[in-house]
C-alpha atoms as a PDB file:
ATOM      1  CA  UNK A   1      -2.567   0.871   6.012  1.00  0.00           C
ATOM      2  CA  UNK A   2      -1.390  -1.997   4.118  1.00  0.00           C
ATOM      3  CA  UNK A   3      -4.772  -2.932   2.293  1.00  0.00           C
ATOM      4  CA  UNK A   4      -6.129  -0.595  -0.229  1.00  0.00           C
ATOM      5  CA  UNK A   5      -9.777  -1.101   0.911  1.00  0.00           C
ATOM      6  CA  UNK A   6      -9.393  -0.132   4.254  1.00  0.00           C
ATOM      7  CA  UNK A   7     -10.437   3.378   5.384  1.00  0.00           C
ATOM      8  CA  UNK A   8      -6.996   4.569   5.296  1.00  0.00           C
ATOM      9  CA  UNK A   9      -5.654   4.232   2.235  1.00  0.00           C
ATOM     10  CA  UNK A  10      -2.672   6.653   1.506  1.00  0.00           C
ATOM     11  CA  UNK A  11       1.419   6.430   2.024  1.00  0.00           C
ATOM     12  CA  UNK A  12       2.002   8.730   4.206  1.00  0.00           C
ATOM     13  CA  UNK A  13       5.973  10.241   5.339  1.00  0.00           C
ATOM     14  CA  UNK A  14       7.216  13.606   6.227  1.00  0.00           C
ATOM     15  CA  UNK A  15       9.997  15.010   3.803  1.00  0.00           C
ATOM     16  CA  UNK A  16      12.197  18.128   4.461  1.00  0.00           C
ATOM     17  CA  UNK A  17      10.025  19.014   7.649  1.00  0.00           C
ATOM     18  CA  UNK A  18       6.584  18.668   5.517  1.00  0.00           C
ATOM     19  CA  UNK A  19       4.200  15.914   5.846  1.00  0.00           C
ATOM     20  CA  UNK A  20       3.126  14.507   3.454  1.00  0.00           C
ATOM     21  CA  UNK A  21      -0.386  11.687   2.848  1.00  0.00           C
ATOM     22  CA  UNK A  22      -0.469  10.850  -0.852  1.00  0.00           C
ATOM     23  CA  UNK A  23      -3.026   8.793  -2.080  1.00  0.00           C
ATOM     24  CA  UNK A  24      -2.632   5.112  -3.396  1.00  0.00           C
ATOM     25  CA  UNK A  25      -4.438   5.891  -6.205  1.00  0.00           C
ATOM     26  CA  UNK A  26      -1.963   8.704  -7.068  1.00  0.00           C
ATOM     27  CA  UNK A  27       0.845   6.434  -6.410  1.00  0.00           C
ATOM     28  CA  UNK A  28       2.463   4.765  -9.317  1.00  0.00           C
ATOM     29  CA  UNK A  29       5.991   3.124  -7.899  1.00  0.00           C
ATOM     30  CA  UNK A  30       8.512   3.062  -5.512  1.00  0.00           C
ATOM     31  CA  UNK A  31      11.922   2.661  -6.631  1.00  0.00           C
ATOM     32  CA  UNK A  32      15.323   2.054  -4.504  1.00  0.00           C
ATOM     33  CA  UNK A  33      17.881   4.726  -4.938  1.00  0.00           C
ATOM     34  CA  UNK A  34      21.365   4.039  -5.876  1.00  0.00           C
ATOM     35  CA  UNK A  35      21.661   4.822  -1.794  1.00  0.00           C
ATOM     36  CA  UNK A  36      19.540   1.494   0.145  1.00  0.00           C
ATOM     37  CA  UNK A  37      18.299   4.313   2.532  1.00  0.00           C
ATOM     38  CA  UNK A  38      16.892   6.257   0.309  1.00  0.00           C
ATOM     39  CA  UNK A  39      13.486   5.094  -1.838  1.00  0.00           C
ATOM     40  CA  UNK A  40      11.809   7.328  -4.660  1.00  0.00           C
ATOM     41  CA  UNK A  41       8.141   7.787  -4.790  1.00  0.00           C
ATOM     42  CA  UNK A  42       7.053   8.144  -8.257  1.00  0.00           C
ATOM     43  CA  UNK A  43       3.143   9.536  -8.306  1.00  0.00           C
ATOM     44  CA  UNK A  44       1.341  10.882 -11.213  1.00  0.00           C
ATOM     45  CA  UNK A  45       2.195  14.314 -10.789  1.00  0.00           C
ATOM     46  CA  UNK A  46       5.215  14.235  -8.864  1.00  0.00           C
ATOM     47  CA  UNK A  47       8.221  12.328  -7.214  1.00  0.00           C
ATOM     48  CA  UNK A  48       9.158  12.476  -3.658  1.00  0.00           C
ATOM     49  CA  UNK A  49      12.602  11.212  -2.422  1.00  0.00           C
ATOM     50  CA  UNK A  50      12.062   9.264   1.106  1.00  0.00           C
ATOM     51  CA  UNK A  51      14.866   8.035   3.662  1.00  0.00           C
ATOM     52  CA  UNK A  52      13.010   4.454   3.795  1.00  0.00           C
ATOM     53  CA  UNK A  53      14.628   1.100   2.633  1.00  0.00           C
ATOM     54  CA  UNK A  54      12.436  -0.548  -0.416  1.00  0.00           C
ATOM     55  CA  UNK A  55      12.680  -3.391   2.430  1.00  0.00           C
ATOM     56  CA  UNK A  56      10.654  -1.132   4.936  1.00  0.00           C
ATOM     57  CA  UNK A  57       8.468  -0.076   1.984  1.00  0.00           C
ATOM     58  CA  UNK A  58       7.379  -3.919   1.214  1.00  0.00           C
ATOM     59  CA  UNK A  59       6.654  -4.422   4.901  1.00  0.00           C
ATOM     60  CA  UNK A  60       4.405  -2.155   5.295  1.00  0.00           C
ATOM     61  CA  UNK A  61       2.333  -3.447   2.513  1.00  0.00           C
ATOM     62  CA  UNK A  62       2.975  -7.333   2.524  1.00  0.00           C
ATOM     63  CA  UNK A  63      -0.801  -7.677   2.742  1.00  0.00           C
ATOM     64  CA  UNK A  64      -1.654  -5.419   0.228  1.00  0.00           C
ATOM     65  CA  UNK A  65      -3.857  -6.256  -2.804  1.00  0.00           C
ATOM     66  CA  UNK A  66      -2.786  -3.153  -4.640  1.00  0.00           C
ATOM     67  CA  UNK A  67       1.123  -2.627  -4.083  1.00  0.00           C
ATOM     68  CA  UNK A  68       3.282  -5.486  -5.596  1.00  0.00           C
ATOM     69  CA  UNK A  69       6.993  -5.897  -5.435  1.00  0.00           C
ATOM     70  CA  UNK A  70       8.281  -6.459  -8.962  1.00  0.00           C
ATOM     71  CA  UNK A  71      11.994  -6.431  -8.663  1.00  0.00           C
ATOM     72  CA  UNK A  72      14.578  -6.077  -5.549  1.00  0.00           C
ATOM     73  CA  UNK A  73      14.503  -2.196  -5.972  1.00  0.00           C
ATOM     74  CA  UNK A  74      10.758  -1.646  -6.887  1.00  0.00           C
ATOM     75  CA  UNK A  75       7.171  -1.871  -5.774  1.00  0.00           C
ATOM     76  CA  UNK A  76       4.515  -0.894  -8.228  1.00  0.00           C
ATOM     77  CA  UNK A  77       0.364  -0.033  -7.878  1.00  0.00           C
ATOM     78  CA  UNK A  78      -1.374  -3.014  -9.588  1.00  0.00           C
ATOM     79  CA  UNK A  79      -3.919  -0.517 -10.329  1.00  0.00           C
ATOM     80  CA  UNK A  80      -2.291   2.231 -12.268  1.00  0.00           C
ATOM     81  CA  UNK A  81      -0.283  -0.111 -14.547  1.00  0.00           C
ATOM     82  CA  UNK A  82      -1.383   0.390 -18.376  1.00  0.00           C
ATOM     83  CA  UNK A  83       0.000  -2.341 -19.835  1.00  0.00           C
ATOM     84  CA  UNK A  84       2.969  -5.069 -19.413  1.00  0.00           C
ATOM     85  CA  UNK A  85       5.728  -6.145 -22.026  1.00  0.00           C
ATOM     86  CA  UNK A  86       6.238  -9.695 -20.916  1.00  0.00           C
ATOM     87  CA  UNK A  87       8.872  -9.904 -23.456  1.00  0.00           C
ATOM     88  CA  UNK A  88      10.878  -6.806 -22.635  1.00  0.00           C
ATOM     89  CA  UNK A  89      10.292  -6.744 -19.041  1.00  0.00           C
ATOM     90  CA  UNK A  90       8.788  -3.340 -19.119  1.00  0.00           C
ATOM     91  CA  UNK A  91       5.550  -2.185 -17.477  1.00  0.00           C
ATOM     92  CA  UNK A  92       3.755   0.723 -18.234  1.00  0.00           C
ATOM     93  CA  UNK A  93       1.754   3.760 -16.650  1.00  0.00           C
ATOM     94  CA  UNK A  94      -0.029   6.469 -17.826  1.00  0.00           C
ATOM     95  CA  UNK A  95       2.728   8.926 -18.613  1.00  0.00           C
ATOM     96  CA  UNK A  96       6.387   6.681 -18.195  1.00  0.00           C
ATOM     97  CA  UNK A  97       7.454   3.352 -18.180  1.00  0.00           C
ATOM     98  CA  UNK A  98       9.893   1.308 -16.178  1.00  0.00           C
ATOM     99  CA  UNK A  99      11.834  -2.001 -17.337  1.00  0.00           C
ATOM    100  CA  UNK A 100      12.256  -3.275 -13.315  1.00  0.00           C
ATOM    101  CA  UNK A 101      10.188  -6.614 -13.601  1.00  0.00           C
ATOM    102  CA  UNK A 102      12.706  -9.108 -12.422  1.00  0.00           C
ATOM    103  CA  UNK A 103      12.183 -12.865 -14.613  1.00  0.00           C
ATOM    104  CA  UNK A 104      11.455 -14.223 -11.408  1.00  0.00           C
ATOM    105  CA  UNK A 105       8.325 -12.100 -10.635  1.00  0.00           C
ATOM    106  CA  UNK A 106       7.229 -12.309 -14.469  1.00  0.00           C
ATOM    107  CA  UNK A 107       5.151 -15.479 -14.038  1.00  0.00           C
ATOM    108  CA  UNK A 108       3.414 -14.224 -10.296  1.00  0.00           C
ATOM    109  CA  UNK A 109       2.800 -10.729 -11.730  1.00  0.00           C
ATOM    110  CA  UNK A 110       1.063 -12.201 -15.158  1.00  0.00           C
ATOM    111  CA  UNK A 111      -1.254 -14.413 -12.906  1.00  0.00           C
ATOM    112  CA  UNK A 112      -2.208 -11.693 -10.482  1.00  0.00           C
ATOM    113  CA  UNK A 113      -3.230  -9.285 -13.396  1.00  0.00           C
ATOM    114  CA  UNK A 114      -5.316 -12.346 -15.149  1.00  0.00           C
ATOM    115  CA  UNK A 115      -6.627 -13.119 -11.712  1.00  0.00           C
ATOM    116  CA  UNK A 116      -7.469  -9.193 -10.676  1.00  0.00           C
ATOM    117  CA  UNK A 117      -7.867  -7.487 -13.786  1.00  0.00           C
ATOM    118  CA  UNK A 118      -9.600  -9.645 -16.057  1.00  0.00           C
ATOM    119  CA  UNK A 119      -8.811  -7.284 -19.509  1.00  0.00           C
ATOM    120  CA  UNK A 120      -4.983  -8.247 -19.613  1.00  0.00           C
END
């Protein structure tokens, strides 16, 4: 599940006795809660409140090309960012925006998007 080609590609958790398979593509970040246990799932629609560590979270997708761990309490989809504000520390999606880009994951995250996504 950790690759976003593979023929799996979706997060999938069960919440308040409903499971749930969301889509990668949906998927926009995953942010720590005040509480380490819990993790918030932030999609393009909706938000989903999970009782997995960020930790757990990055595990799970250590190999991904897609998912990428910009600060200690979030994990973003490459693919769904709009733009980045290298200055500000502030990376955008469609419809919000998030300052959680730690200095030391500027430089990695900068290369990545020139490397992957050659119009930034």
């Amino acid at each position: 599940m950790a690759d976003f080609n593979e023929v799996q590609s979706s997060f999938n958790f069960i919440f308040n006795n409903v499971y749930y398979q969301i889509s990668h593509n949906d998927i926009l970040y995953f942010e720590k809660s005040l509480n380490n246990n819990f993790t918030t799932i932030i999609t393009k629609t909706s938000s989903y409140k999970i009782k997995k560590s960020i930790t757990k979270i990055t595990n799970e997708f250590k190999n991904s090309n897609v998912f990428f761990k910009t600060h200690q309490s979030c994990i973003v989809n490459l693919k769904n960012i709009k733009k980045v504000d290298f200055t500000n520390n502030i990376i955008y999606f469609t419809n919000c925006k998030i300052n959680l880009l730690s200095r030391d994951k500027k430089k990695e995250l900068k290369e990545i998007l020139k490397r992957n996504y050659s119009n930034v």
